[in-house]
C-alpha atoms as a PDB file:
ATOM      1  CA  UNK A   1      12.313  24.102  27.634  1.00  0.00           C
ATOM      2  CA  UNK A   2       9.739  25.922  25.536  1.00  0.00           C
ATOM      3  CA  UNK A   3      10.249  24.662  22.119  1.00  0.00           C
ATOM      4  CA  UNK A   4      11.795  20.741  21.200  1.00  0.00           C
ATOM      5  CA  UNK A   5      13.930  20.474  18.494  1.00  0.00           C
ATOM      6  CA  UNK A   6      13.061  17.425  15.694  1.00  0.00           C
ATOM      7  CA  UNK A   7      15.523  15.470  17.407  1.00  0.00           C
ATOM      8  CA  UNK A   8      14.124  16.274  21.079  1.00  0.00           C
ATOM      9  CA  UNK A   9      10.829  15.596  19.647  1.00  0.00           C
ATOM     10  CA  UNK A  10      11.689  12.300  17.867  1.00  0.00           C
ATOM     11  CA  UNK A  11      13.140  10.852  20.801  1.00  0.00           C
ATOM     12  CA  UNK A  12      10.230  11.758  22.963  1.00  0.00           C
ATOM     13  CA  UNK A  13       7.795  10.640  20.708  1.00  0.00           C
ATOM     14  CA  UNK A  14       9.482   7.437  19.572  1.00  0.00           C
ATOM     15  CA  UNK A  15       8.542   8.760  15.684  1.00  0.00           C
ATOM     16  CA  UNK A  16      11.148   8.585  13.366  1.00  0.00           C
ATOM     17  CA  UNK A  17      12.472  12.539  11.957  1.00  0.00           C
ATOM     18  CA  UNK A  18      11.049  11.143   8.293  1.00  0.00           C
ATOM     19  CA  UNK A  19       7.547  10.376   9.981  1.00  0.00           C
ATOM     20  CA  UNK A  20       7.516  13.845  11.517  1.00  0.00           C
ATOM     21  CA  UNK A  21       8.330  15.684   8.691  1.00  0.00           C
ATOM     22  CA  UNK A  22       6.147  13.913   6.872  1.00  0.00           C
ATOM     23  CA  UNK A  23       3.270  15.189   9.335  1.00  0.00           C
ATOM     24  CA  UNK A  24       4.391  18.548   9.141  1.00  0.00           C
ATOM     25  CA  UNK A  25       3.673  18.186   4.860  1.00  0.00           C
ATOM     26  CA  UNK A  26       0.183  16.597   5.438  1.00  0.00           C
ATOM     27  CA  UNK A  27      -0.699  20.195   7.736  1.00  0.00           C
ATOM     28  CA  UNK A  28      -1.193  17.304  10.673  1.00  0.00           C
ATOM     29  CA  UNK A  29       1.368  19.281  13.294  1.00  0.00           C
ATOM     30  CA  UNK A  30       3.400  22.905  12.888  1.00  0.00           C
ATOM     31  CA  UNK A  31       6.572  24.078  13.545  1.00  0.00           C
ATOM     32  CA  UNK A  32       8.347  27.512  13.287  1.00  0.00           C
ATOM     33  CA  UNK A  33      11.902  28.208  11.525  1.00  0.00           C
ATOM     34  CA  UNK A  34      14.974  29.689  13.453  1.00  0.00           C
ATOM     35  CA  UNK A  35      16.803  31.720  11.245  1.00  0.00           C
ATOM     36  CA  UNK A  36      19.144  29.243  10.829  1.00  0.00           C
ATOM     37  CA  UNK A  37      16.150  27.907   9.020  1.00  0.00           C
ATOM     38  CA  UNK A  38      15.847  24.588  11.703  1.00  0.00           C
ATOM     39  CA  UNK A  39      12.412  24.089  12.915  1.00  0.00           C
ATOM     40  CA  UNK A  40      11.152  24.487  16.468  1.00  0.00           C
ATOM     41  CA  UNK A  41       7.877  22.590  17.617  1.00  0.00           C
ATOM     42  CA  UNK A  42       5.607  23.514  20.248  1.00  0.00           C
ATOM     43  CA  UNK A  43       5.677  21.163  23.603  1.00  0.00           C
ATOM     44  CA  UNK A  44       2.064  20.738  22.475  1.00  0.00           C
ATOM     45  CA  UNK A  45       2.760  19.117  19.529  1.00  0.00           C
ATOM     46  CA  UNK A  46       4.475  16.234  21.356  1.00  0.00           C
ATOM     47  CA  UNK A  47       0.656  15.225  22.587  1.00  0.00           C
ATOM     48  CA  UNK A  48      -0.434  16.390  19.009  1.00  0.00           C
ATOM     49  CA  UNK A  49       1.891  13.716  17.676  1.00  0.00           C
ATOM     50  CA  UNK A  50       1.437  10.813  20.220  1.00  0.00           C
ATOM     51  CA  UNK A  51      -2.868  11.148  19.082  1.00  0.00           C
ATOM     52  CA  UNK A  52      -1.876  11.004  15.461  1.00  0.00           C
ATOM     53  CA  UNK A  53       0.092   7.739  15.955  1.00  0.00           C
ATOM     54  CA  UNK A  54      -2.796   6.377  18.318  1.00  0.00           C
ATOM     55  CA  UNK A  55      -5.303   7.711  15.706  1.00  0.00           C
ATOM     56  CA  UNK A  56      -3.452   5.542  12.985  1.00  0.00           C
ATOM     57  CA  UNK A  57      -3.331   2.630  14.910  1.00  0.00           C
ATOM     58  CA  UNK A  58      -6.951   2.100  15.014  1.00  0.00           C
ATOM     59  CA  UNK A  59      -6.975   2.703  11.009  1.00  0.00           C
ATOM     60  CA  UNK A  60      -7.839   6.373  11.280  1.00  0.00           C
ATOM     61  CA  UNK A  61      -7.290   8.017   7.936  1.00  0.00           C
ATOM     62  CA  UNK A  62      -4.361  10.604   8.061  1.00  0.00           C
ATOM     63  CA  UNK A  63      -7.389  12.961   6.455  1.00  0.00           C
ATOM     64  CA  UNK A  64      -9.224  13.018   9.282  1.00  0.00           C
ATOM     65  CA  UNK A  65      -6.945  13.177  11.596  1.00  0.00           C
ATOM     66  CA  UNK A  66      -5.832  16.091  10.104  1.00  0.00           C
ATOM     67  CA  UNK A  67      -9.563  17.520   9.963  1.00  0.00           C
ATOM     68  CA  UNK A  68     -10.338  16.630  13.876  1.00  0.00           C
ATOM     69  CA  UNK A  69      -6.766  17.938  14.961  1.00  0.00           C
ATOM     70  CA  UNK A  70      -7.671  21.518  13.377  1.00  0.00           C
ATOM     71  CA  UNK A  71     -10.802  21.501  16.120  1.00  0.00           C
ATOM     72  CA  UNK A  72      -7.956  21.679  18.747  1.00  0.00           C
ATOM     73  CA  UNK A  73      -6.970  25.207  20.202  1.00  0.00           C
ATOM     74  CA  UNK A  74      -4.130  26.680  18.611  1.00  0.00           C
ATOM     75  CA  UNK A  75      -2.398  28.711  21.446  1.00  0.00           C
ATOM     76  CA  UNK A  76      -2.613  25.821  24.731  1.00  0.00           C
ATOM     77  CA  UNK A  77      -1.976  22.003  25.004  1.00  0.00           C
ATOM     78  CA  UNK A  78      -5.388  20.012  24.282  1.00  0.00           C
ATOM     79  CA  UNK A  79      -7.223  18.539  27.351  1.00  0.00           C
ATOM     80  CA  UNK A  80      -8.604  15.366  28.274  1.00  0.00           C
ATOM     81  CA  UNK A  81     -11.847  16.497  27.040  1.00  0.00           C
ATOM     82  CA  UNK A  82     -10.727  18.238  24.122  1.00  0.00           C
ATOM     83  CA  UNK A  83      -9.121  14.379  22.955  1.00  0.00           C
ATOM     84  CA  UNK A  84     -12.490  12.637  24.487  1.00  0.00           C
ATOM     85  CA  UNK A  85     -14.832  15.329  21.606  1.00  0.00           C
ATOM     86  CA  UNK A  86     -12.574  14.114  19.515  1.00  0.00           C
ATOM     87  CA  UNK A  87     -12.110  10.301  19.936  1.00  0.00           C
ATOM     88  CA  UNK A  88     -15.886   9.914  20.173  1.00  0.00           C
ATOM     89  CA  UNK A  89     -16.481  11.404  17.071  1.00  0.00           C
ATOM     90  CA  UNK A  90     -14.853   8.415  15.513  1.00  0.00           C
ATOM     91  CA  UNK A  91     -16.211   5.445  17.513  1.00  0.00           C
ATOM     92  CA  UNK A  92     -19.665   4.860  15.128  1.00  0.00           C
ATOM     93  CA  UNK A  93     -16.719   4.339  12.518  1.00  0.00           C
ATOM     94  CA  UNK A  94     -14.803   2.220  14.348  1.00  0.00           C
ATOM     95  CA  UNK A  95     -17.425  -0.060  15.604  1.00  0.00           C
ATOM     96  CA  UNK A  96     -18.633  -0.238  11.956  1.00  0.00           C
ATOM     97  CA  UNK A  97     -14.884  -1.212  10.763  1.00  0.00           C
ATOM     98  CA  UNK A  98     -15.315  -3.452  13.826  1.00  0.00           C
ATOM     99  CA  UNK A  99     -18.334  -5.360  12.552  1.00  0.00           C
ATOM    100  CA  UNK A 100     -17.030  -5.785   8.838  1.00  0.00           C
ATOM    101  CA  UNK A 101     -13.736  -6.797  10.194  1.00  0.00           C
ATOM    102  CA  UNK A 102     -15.534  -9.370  12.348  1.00  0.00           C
ATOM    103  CA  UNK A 103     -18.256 -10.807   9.093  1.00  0.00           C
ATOM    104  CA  UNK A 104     -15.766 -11.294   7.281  1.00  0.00           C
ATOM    105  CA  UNK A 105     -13.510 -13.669   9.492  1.00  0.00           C
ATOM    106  CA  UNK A 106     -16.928 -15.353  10.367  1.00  0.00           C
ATOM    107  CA  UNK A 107     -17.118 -15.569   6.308  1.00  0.00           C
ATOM    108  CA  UNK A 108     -13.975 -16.642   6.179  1.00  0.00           C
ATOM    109  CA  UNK A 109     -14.407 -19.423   8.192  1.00  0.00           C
ATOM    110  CA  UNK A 110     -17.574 -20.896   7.019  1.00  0.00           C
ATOM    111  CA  UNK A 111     -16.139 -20.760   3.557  1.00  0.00           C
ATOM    112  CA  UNK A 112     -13.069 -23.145   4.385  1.00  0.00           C
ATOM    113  CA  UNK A 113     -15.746 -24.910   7.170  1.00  0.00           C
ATOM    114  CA  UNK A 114     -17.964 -25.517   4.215  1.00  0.00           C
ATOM    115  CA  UNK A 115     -14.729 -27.403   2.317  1.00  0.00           C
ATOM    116  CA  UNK A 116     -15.549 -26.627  -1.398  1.00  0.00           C
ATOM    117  CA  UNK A 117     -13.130 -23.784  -1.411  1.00  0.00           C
ATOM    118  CA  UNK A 118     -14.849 -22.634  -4.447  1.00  0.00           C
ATOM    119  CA  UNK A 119     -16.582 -19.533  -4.339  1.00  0.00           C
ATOM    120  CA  UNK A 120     -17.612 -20.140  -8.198  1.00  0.00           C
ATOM    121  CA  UNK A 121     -18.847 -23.415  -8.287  1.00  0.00           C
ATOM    122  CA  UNK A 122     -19.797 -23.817  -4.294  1.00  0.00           C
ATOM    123  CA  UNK A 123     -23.475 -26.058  -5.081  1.00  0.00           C
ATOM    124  CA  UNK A 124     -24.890 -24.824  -1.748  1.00  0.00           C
ATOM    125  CA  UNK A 125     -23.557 -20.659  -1.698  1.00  0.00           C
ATOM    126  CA  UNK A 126     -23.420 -19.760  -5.210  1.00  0.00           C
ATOM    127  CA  UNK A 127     -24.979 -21.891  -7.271  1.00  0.00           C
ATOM    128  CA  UNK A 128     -25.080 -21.833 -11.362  1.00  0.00           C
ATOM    129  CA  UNK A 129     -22.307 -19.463 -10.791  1.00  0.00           C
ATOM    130  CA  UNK A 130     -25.421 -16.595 -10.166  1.00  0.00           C
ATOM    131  CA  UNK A 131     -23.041 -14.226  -8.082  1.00  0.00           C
ATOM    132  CA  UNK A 132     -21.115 -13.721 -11.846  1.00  0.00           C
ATOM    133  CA  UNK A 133     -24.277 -11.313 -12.927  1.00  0.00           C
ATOM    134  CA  UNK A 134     -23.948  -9.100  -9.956  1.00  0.00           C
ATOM    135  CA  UNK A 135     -20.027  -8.409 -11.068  1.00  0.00           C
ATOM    136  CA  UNK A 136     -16.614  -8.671 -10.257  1.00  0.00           C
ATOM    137  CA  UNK A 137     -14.642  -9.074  -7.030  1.00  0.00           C
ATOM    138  CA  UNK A 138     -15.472 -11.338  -3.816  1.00  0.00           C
ATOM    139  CA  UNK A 139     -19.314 -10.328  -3.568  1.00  0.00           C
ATOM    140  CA  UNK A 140     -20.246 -13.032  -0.870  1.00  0.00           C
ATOM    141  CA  UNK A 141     -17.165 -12.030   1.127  1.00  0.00           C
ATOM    142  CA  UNK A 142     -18.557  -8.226   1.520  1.00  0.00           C
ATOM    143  CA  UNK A 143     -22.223  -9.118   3.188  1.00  0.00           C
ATOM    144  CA  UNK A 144     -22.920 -12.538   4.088  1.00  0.00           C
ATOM    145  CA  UNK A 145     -21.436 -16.055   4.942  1.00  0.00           C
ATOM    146  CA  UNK A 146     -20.179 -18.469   2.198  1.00  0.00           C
ATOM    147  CA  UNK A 147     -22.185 -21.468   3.410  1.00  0.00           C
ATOM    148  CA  UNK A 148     -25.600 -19.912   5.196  1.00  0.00           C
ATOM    149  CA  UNK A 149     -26.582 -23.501   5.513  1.00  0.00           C
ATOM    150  CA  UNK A 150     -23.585 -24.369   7.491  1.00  0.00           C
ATOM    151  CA  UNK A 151     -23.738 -21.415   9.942  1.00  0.00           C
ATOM    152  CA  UNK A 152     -27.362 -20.689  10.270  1.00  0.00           C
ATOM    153  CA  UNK A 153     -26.963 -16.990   9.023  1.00  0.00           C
ATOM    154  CA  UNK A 154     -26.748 -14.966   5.883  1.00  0.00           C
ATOM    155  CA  UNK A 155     -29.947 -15.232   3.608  1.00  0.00           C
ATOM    156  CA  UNK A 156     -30.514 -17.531   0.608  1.00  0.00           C
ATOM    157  CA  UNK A 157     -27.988 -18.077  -2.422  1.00  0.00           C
ATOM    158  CA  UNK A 158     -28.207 -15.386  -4.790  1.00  0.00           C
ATOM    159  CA  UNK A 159     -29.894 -13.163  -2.800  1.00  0.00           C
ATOM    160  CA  UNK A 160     -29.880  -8.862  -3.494  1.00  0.00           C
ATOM    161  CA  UNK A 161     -27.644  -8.276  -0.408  1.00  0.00           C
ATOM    162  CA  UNK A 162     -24.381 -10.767  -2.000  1.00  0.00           C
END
């Protein structure tokens, strides 16, 4: 079998016909119209299709997935090292995702460790309210722990990097 039909490539993918055609809008995979106007994928595109759902489960925008998958070669099915080039070129984004994901459970639980619960009027993290000045939105929750005194990180209260 050359060419899979959406159905043949659904089922061998385990992605729903609505994903792929969805893919096929974005420019993330390709197919080729019979003349009874049904589209005909590549067998490549199966492994084209199995990296973009890999590539999404590690939070990989659909943008540049779309932008790494257009580095592949057109004409043959991508090779361990072609997927390895591009992989790699992700992982100082991942590990940075990876450290922010893991500050802010460690924030997370030195805020409900430290048992005020109140960001705003916490005595020992934000006191006199001074994170207010810097703006809205959860500023101690985006760099440093709640209660520094608690955990023995972070810097002082108030400090330029909250």
């Amino acid at each position: 079998m050359t060419e899979l039909t959406v159905g043949q490539l659904s089922e061998r993918s385990g992605v729903a016909v609505s994903a792929l055609h969805f893919y096929e809008s974005k420019g993330l995979i390709t197919s080729r119209r019979t003349t009874g106007n049904q589209r005909r994928y590549a067998r490549d595109v199966l492994r084209r299709v199995s990296f973009i759902r890999l590539s999404q489960r590690v939070g990989i925008p659909l943008n540049d997935i779309r932008e790494a998958l257009a580095l592949l070669p057109a004409e043959r099915t991508p090779t361990r090292a072609d997927w390895a080039r591009l992989s790699a070129a992700w992982r100082g984004d991942l590990d940075a995702r990876i450290a922010r994901l893991q500050q802010l459970r460690d924030d997370l639980t030195d805020c409900i460790g430290c048992g005020c619960l109140s960001l705003q009027s916490c005595r020992l993290a934000n006191p006199g309210d001074v994170l207010a000045a810097q703006g809205p939105g959860p500023r101690r929750l985006l760099s440093t722990a709640c209660c520094p005194e608690f955990s023995g990180k972070g810097t002082a209260p108030g400090s330029a990097d909250r």
